[in-house]
C-alpha atoms as a PDB file:
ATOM      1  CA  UNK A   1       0.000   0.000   0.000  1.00  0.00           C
ATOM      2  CA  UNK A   2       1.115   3.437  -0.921  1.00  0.00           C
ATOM      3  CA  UNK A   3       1.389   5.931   2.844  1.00  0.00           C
ATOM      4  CA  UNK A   4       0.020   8.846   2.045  1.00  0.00           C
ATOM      5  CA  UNK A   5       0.309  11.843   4.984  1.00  0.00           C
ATOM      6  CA  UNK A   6      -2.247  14.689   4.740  1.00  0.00           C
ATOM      7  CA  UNK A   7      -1.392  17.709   6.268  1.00  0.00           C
ATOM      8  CA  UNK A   8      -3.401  19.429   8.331  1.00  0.00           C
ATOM      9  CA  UNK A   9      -1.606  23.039   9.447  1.00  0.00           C
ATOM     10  CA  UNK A  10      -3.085  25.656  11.662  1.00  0.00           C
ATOM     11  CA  UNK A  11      -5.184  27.317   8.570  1.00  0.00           C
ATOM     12  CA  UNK A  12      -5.844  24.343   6.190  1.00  0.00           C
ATOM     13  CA  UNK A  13      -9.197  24.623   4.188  1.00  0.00           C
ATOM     14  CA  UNK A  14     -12.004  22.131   4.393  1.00  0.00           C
ATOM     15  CA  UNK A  15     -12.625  21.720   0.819  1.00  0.00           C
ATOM     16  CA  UNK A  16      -9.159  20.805  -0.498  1.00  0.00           C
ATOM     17  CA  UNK A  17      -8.680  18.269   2.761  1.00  0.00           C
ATOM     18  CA  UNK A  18     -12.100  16.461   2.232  1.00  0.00           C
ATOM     19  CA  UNK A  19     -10.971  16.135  -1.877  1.00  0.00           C
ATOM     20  CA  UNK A  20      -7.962  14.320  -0.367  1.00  0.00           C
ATOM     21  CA  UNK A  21      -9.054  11.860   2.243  1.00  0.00           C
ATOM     22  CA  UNK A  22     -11.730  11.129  -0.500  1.00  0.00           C
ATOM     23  CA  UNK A  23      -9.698  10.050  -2.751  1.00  0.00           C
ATOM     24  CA  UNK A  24      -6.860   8.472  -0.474  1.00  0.00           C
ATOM     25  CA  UNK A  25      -8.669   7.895   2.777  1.00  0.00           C
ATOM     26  CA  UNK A  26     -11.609   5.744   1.715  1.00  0.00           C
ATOM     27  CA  UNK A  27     -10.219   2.001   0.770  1.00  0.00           C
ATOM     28  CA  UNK A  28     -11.273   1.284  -3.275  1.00  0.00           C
ATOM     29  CA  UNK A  29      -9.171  -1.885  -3.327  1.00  0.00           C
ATOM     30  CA  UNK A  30     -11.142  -3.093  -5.911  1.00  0.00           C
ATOM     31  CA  UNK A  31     -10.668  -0.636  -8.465  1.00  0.00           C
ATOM     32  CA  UNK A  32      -6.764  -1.178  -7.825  1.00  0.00           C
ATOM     33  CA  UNK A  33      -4.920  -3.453 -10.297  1.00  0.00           C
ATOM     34  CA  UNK A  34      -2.677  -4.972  -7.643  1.00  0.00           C
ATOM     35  CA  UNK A  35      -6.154  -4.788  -4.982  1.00  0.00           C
ATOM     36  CA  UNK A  36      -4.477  -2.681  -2.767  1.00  0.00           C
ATOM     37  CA  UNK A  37      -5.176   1.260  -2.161  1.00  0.00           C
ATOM     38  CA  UNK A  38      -3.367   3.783  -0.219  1.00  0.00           C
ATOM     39  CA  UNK A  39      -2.959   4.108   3.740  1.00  0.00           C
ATOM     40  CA  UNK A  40      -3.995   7.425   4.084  1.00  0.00           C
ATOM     41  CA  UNK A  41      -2.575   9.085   7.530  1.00  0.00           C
ATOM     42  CA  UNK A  42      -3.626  12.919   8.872  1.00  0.00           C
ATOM     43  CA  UNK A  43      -0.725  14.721  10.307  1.00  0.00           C
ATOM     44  CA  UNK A  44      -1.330  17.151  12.912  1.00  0.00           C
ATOM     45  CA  UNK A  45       1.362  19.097  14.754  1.00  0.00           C
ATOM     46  CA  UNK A  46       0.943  17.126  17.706  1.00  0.00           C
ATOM     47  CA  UNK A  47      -0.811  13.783  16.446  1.00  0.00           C
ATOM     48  CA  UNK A  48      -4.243  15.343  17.822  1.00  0.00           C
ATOM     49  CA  UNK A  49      -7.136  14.017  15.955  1.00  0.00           C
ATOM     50  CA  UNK A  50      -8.627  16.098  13.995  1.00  0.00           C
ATOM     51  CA  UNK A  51     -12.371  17.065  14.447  1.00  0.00           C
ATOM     52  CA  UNK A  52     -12.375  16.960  10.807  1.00  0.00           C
ATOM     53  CA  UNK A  53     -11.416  13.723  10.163  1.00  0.00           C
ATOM     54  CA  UNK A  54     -12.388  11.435  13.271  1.00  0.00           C
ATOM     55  CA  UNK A  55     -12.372   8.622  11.203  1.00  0.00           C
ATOM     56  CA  UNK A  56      -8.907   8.652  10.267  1.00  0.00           C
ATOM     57  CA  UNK A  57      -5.755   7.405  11.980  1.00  0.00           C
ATOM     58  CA  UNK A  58      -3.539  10.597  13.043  1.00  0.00           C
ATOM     59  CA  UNK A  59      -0.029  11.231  13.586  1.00  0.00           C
ATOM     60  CA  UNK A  60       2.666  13.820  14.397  1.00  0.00           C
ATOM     61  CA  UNK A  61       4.251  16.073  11.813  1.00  0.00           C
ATOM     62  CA  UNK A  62       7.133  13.200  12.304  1.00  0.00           C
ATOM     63  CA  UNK A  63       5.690  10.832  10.861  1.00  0.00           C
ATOM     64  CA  UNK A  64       6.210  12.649   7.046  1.00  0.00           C
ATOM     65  CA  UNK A  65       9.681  10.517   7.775  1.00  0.00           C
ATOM     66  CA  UNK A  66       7.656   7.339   7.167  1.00  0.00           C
ATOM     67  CA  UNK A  67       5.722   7.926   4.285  1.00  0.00           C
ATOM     68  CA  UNK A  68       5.874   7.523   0.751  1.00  0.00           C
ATOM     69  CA  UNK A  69       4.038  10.863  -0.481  1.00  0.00           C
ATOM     70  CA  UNK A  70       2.809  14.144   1.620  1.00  0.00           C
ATOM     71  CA  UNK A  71      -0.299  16.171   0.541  1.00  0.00           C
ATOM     72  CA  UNK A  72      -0.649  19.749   2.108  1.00  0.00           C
ATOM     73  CA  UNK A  73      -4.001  21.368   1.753  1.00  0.00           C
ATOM     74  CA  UNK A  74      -4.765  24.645   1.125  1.00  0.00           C
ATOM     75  CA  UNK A  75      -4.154  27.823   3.616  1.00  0.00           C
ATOM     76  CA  UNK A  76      -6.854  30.259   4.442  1.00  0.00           C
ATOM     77  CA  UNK A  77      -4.896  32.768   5.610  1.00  0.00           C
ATOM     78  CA  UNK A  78      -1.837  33.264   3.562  1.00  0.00           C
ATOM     79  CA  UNK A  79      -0.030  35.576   5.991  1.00  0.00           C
ATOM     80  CA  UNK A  80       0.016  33.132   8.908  1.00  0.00           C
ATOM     81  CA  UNK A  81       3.700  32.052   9.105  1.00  0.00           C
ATOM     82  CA  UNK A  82       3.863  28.152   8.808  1.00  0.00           C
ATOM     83  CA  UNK A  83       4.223  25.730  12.220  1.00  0.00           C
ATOM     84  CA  UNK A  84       8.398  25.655  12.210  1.00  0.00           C
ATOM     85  CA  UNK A  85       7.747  22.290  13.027  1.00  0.00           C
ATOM     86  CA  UNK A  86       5.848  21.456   9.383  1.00  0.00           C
ATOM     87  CA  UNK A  87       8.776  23.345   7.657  1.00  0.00           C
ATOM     88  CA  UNK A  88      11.534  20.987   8.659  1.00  0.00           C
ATOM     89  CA  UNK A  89       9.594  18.132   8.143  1.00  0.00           C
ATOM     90  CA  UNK A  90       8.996  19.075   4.665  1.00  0.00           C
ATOM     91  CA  UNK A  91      12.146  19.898   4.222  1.00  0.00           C
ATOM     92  CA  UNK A  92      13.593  16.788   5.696  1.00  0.00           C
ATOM     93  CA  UNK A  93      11.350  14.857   3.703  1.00  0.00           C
ATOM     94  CA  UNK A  94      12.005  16.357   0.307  1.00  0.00           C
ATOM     95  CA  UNK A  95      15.885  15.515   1.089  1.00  0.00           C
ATOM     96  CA  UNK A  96      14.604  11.759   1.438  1.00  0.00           C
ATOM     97  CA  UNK A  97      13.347  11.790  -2.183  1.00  0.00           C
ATOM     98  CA  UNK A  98       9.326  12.074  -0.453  1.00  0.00           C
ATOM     99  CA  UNK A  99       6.875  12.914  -3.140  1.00  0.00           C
ATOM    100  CA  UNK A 100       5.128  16.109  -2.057  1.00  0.00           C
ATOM    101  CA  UNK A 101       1.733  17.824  -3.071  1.00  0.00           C
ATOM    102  CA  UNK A 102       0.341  20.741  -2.863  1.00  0.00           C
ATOM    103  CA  UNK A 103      -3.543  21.716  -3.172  1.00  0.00           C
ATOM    104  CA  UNK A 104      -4.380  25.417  -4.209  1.00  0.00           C
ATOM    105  CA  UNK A 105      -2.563  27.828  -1.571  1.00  0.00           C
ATOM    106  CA  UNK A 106      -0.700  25.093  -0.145  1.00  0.00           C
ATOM    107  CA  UNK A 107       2.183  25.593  -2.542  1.00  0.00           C
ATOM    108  CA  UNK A 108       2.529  28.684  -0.232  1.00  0.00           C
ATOM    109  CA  UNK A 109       3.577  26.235   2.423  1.00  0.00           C
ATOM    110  CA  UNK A 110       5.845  24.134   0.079  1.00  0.00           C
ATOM    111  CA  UNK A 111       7.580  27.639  -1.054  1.00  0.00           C
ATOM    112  CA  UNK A 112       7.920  28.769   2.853  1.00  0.00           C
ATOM    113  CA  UNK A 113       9.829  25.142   3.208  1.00  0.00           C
ATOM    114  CA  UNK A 114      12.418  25.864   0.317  1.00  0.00           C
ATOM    115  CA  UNK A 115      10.604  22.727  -1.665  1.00  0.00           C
ATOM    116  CA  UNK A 116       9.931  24.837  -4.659  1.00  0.00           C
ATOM    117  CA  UNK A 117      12.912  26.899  -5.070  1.00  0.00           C
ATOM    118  CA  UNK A 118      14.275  26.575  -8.594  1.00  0.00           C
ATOM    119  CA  UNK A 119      10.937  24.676  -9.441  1.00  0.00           C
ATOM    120  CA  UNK A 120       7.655  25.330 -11.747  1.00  0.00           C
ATOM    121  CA  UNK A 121       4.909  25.800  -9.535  1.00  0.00           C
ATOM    122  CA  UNK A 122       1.154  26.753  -9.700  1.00  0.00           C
ATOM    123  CA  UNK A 123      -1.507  27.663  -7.313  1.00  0.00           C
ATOM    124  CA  UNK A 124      -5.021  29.494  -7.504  1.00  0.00           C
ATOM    125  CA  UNK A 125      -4.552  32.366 -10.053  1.00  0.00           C
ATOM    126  CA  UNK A 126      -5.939  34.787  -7.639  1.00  0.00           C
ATOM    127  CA  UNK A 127      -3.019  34.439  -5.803  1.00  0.00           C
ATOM    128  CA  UNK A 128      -0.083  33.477  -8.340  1.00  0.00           C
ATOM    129  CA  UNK A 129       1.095  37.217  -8.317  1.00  0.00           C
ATOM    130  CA  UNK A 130       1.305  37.242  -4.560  1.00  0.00           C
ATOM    131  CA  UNK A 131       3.405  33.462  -4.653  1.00  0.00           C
ATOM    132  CA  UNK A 132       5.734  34.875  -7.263  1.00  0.00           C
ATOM    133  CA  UNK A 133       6.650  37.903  -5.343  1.00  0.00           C
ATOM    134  CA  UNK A 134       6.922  36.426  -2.034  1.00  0.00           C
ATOM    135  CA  UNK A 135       9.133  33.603  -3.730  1.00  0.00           C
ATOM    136  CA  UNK A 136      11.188  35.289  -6.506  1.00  0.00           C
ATOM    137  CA  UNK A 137      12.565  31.555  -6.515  1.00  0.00           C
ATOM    138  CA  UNK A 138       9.843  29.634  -7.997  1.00  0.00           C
ATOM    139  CA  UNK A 139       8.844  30.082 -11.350  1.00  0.00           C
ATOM    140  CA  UNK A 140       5.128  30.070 -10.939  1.00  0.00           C
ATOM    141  CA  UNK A 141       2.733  29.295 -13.745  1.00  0.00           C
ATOM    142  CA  UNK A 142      -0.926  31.283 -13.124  1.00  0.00           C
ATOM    143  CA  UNK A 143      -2.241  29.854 -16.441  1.00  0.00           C
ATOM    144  CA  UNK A 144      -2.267  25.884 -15.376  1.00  0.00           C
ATOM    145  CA  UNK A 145      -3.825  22.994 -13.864  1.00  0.00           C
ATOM    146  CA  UNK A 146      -1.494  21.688 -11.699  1.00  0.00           C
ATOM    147  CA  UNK A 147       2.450  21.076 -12.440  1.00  0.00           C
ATOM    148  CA  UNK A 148       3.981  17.508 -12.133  1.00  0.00           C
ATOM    149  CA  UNK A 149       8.002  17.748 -10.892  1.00  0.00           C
ATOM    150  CA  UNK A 150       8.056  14.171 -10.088  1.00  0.00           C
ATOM    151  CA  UNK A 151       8.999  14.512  -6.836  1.00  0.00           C
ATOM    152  CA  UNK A 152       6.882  17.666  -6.303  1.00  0.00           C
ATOM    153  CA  UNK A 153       3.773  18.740  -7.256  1.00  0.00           C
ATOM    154  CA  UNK A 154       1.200  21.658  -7.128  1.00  0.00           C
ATOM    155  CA  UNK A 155      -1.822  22.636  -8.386  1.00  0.00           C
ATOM    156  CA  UNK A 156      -4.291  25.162  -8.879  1.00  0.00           C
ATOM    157  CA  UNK A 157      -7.643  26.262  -7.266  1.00  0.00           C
ATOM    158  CA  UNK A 158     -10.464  24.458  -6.104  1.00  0.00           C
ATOM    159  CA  UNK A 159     -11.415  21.390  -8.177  1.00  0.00           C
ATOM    160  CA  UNK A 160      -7.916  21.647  -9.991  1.00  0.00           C
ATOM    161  CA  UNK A 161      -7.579  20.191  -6.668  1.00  0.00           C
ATOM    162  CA  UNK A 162      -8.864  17.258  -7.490  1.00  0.00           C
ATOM    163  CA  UNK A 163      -7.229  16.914 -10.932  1.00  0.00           C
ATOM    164  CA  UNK A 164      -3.964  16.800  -9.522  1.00  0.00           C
ATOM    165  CA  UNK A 165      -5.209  13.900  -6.876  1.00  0.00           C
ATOM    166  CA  UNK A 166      -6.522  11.483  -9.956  1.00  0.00           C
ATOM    167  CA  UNK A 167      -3.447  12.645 -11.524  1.00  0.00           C
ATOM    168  CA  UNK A 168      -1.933  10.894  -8.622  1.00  0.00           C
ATOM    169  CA  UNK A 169      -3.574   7.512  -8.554  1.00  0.00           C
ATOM    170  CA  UNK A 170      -3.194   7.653 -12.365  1.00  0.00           C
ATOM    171  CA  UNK A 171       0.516   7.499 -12.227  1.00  0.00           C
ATOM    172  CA  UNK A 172       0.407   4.837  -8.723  1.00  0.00           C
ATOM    173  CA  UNK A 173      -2.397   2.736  -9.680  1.00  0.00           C
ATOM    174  CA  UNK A 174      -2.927   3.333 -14.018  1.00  0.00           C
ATOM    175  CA  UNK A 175      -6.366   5.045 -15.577  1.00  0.00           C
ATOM    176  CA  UNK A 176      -8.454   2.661 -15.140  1.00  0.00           C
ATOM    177  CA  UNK A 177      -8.446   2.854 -11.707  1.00  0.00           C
ATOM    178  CA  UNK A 178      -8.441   6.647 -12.255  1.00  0.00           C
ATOM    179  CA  UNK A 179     -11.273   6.880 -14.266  1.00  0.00           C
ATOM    180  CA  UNK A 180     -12.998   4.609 -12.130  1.00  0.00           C
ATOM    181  CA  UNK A 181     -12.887   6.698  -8.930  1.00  0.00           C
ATOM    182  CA  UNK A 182     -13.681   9.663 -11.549  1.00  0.00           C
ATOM    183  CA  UNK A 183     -16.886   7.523 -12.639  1.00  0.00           C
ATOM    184  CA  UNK A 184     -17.717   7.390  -8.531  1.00  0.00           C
ATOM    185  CA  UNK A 185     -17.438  11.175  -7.608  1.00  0.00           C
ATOM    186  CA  UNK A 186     -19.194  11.965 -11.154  1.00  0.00           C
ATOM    187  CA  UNK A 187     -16.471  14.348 -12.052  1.00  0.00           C
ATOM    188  CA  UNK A 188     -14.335  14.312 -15.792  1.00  0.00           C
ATOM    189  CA  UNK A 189     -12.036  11.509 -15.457  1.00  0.00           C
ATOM    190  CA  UNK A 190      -8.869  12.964 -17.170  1.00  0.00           C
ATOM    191  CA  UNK A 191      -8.096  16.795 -17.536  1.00  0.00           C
ATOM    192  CA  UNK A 192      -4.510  17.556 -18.482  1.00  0.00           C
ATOM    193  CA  UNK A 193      -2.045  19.282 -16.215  1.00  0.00           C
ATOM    194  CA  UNK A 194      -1.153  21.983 -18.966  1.00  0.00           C
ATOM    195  CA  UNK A 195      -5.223  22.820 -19.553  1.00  0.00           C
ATOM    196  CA  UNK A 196      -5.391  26.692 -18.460  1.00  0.00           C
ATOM    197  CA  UNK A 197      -7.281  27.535 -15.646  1.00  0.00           C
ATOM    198  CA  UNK A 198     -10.508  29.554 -16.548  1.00  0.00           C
ATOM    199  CA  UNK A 199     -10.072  33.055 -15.155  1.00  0.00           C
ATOM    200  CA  UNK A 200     -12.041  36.021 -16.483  1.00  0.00           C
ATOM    201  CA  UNK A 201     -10.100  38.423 -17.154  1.00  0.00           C
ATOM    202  CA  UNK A 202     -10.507  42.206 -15.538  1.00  0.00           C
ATOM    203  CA  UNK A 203     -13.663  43.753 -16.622  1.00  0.00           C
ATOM    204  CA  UNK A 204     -12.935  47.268 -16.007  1.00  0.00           C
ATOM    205  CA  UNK A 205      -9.976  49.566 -15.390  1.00  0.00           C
ATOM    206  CA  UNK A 206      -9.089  50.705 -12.095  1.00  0.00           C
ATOM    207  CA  UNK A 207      -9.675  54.264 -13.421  1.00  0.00           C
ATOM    208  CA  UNK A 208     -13.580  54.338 -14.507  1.00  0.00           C
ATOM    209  CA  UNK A 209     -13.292  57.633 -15.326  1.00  0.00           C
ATOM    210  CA  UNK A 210     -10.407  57.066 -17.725  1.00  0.00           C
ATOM    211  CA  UNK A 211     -10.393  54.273 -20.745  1.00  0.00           C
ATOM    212  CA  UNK A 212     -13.809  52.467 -19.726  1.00  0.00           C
ATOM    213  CA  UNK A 213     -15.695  54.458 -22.288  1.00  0.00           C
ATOM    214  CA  UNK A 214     -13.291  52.985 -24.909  1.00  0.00           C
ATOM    215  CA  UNK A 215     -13.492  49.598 -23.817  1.00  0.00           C
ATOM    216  CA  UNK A 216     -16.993  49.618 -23.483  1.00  0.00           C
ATOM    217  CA  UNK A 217     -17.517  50.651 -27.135  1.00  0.00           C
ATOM    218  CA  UNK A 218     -14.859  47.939 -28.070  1.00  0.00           C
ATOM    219  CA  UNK A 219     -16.711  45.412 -25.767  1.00  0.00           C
ATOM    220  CA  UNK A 220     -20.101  46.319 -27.882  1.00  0.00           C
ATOM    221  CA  UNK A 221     -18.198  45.948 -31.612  1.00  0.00           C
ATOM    222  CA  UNK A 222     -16.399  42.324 -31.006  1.00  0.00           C
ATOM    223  CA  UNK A 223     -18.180  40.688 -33.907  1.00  0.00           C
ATOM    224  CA  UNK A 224     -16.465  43.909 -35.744  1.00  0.00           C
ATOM    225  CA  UNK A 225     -12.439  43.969 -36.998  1.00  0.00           C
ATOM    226  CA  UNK A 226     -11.258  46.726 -34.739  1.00  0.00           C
ATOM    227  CA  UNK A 227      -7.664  47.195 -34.327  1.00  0.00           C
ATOM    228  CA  UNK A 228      -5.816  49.226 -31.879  1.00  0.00           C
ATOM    229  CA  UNK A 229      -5.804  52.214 -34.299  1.00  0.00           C
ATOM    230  CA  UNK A 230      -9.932  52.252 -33.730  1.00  0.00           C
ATOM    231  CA  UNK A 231      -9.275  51.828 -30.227  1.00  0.00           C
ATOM    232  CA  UNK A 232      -6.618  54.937 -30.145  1.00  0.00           C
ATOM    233  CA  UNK A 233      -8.727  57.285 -32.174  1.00  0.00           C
ATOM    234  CA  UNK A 234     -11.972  56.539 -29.658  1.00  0.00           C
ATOM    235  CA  UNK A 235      -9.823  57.180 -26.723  1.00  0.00           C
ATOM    236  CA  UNK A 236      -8.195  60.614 -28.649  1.00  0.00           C
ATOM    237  CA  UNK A 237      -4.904  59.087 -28.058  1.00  0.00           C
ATOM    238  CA  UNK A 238      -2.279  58.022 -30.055  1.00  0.00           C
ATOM    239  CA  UNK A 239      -1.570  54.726 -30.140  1.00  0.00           C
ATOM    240  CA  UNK A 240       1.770  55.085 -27.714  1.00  0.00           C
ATOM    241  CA  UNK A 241      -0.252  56.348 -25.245  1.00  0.00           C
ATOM    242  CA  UNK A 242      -3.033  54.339 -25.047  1.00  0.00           C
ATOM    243  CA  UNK A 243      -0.383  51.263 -25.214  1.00  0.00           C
ATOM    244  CA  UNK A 244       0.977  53.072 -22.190  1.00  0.00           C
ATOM    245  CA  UNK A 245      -2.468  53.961 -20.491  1.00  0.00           C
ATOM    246  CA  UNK A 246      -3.633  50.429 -20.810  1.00  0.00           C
ATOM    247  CA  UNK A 247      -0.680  48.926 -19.213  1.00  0.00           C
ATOM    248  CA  UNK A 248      -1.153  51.799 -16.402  1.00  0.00           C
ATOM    249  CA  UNK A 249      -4.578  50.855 -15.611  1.00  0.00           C
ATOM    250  CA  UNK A 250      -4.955  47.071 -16.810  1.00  0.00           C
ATOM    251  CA  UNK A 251      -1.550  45.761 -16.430  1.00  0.00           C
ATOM    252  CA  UNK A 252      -2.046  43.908 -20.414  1.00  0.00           C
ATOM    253  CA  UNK A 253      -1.308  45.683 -23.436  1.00  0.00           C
ATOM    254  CA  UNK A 254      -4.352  46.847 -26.237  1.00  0.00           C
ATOM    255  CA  UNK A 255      -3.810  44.185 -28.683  1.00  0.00           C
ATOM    256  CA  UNK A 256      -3.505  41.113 -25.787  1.00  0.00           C
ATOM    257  CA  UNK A 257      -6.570  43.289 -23.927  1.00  0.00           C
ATOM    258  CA  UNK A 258      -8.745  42.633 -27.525  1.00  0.00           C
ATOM    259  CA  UNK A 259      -7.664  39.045 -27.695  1.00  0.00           C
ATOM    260  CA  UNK A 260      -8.855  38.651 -24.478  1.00  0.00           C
ATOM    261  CA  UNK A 261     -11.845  39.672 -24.406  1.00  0.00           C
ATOM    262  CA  UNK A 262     -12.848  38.130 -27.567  1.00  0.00           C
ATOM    263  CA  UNK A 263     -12.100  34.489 -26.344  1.00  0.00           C
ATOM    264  CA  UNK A 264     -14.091  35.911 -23.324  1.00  0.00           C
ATOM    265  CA  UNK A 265     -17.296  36.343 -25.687  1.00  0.00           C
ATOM    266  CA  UNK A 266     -16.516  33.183 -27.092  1.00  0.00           C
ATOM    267  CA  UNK A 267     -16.469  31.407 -23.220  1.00  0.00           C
ATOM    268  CA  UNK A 268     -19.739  33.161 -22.518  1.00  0.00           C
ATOM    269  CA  UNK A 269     -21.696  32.245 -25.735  1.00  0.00           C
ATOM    270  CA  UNK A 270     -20.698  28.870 -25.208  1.00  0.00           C
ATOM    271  CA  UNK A 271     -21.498  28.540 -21.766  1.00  0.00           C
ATOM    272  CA  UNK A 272     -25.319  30.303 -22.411  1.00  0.00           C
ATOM    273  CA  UNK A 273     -26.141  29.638 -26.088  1.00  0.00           C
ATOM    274  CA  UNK A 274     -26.496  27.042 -28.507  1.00  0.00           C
ATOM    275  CA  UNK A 275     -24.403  28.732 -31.219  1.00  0.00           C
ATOM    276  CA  UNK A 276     -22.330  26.412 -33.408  1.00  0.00           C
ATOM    277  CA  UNK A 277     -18.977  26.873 -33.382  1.00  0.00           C
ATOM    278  CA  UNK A 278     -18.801  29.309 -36.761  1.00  0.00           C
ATOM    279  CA  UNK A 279     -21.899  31.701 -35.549  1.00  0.00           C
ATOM    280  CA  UNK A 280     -19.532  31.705 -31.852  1.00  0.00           C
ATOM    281  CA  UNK A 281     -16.327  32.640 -33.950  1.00  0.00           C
ATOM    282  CA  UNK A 282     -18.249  35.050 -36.109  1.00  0.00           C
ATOM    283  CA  UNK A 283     -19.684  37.021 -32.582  1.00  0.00           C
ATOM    284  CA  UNK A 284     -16.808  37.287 -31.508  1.00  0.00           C
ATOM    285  CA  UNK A 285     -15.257  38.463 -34.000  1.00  0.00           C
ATOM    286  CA  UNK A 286     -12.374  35.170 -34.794  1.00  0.00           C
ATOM    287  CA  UNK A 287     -13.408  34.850 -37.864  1.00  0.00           C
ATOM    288  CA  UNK A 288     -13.459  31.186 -38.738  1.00  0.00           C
ATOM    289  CA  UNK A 289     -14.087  28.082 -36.341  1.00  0.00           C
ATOM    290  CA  UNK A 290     -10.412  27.414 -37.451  1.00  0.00           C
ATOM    291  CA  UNK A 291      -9.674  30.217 -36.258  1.00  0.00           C
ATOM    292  CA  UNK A 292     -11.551  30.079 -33.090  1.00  0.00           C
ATOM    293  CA  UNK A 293     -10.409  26.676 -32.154  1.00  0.00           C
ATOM    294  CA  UNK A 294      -6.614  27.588 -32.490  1.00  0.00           C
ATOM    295  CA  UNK A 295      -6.988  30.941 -30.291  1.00  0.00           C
ATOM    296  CA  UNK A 296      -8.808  29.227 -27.666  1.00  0.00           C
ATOM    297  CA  UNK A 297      -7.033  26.178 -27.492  1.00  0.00           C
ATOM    298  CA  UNK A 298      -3.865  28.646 -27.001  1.00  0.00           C
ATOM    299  CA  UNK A 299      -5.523  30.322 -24.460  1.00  0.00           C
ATOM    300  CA  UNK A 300      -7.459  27.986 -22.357  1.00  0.00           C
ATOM    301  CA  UNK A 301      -5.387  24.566 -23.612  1.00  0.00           C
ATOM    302  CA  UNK A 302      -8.807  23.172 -24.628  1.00  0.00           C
ATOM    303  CA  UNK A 303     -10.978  22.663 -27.609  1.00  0.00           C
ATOM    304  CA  UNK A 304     -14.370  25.495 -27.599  1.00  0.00           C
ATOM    305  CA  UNK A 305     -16.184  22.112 -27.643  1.00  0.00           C
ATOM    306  CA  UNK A 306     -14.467  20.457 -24.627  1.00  0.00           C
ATOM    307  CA  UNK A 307     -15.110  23.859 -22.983  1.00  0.00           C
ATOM    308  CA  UNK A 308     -18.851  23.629 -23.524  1.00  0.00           C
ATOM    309  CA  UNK A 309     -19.180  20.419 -22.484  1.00  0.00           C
ATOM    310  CA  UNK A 310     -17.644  20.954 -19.298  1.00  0.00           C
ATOM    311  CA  UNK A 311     -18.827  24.823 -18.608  1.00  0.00           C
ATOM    312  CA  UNK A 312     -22.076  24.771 -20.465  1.00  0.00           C
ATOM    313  CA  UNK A 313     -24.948  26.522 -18.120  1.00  0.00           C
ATOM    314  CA  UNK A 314     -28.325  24.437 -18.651  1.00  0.00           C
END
């Protein structure tokens, strides 16, 4: 059986420890190709049981020595310094050759530890900026699903949470067991590491009383071929300044700011119509489905159908 320690640290998040001691603490032996599953134990700093998790066995942060892989949750509050204790026992276990994971925010644990120094990591793109500038160290990815390192391992928000754990048994125990347990929690049974995360990108500058007038009539002309020129001469700028305007107030440039929020349209007529694929390229001003389906597979790292399928609001 594979030992498995989850993590449970002063501000670890319900959500992201219930994923894990669903998938690892409840015994599926018969989904297993060898009929084994994994020995799932929660760590606490002092091998308390966890109120949580009653059902569970619990340890001390020591026993990370004696275990084969390390899963730590997400943190609720990001500027609560992590148990000293936790720290070296990450780091101690890392040293060993210890396969560590992180859920969401909890790759702000692994970074405090030193794990993912020199490392790609990801977390919940909410807080990516805030992980790269705490931990000029870690080359942190915003726009993915979770990262696989081998030894170490992070993902991204929420149900990327889960990804990353079937992306686990996947590589222990093969797909089909994977996409069995998938099959149980009714969930997609495979969604690729690189896949972007879905984030909506800003809706409005900071200064309403500068460029939203602009945007707004760009917003309401998608299905049009505007340019940054168009956008320049509705602003009265020239197109320097509105380059450096934009960047001032939305941190992207005009021509990525267009792109944007033209694969935007495309995400929302997806999710709320039943346009094919060639009227959604058309509204949005892509042009062709061709065209559509490269630009958004760029973006998002899946297909406009795939998107639907997953996304689609009934």
């Amino acid at each position: 059986m594979l030992r498995i320690a989850l993590v449970l640290h002063g501000s670890a998040m319900l959500y992201e420890i219930a994923i894990a001691s669903e998938v690892f603490g409840v015994d599926r032996s018969e989904l297993s190709p060898t009929g084994t599953w994994y020995d799932l134990v929660v760590c606490t700093a002092d091998g308390t049981p966890h109120p949580w998790l009653p059902h569970l066995p619990t340890a001390s942060y020591a026993e990370i020595a004696h275990v084969d892989s390390v899963v730590v949750p997400s943190s609720e509050d990001l500027d609560d310094n992590p148990d000293p204790r936790l720290l070296d026992a990450l780091r101690a276990a890392h040293d060993r050759g210890t396969r560590i994971a992180s859920l969401c925010t909890g790759a702000f644990v692994l970074a405090a530890a030193g794990v993912l120094d020199g490392r790609v990591a990801t977390t919940h793109w909410m807080h990516a900026d805030d992980l790269a500038r705490r931990y000029p160290h870690v080359d942190v990815r915003p726009d993915v699903l979770y990262v696989d390192e081998g030894d170490v391992l992070t993902s991204a928000g929420k149900t990327a949470a889960l990804d990353l754990c079937l992306h686990l048994v996947r590589r222990d125990l093969g797909a089909a067991a994977a996409n069995a347990i998938a099959r149980r929690l009714v969930v997609p049974a495979h969604r690729t590491g690189g896949q972007a995360q879905f984030i909506t990108p800003p809706a409005a500058p900071r200064n309403p009383d500068g460029l939203a007038p602009t945007l707004e009539w760009a917003r309401a002309r998608l299905d049009q071929p505007l340019t940054v020129r168009d956008l320049a001469g509705h602003a009265n700028l020239s197109t320097r300044q509105l380059a450096r305007r934009m960047r001032a107030e939305l941190r992207v440039g005009p021509l990525d700011w267009l792109h944007h929020q033209r694969i935007a349209r495309a995400q929302e007529l997806l999710e709320r119509t039943d346009a094919s694929i060639d009227q959604v390229a058309t509204s949005c001003g892509l042009g062709t489905s061709t065209t559509l389906r490269r630009q958004f597979h760029r973006v998002l790292g899946v297909t406009p159908t795939a998107y639907r399928a997953t996304f689609r609001l009934e």
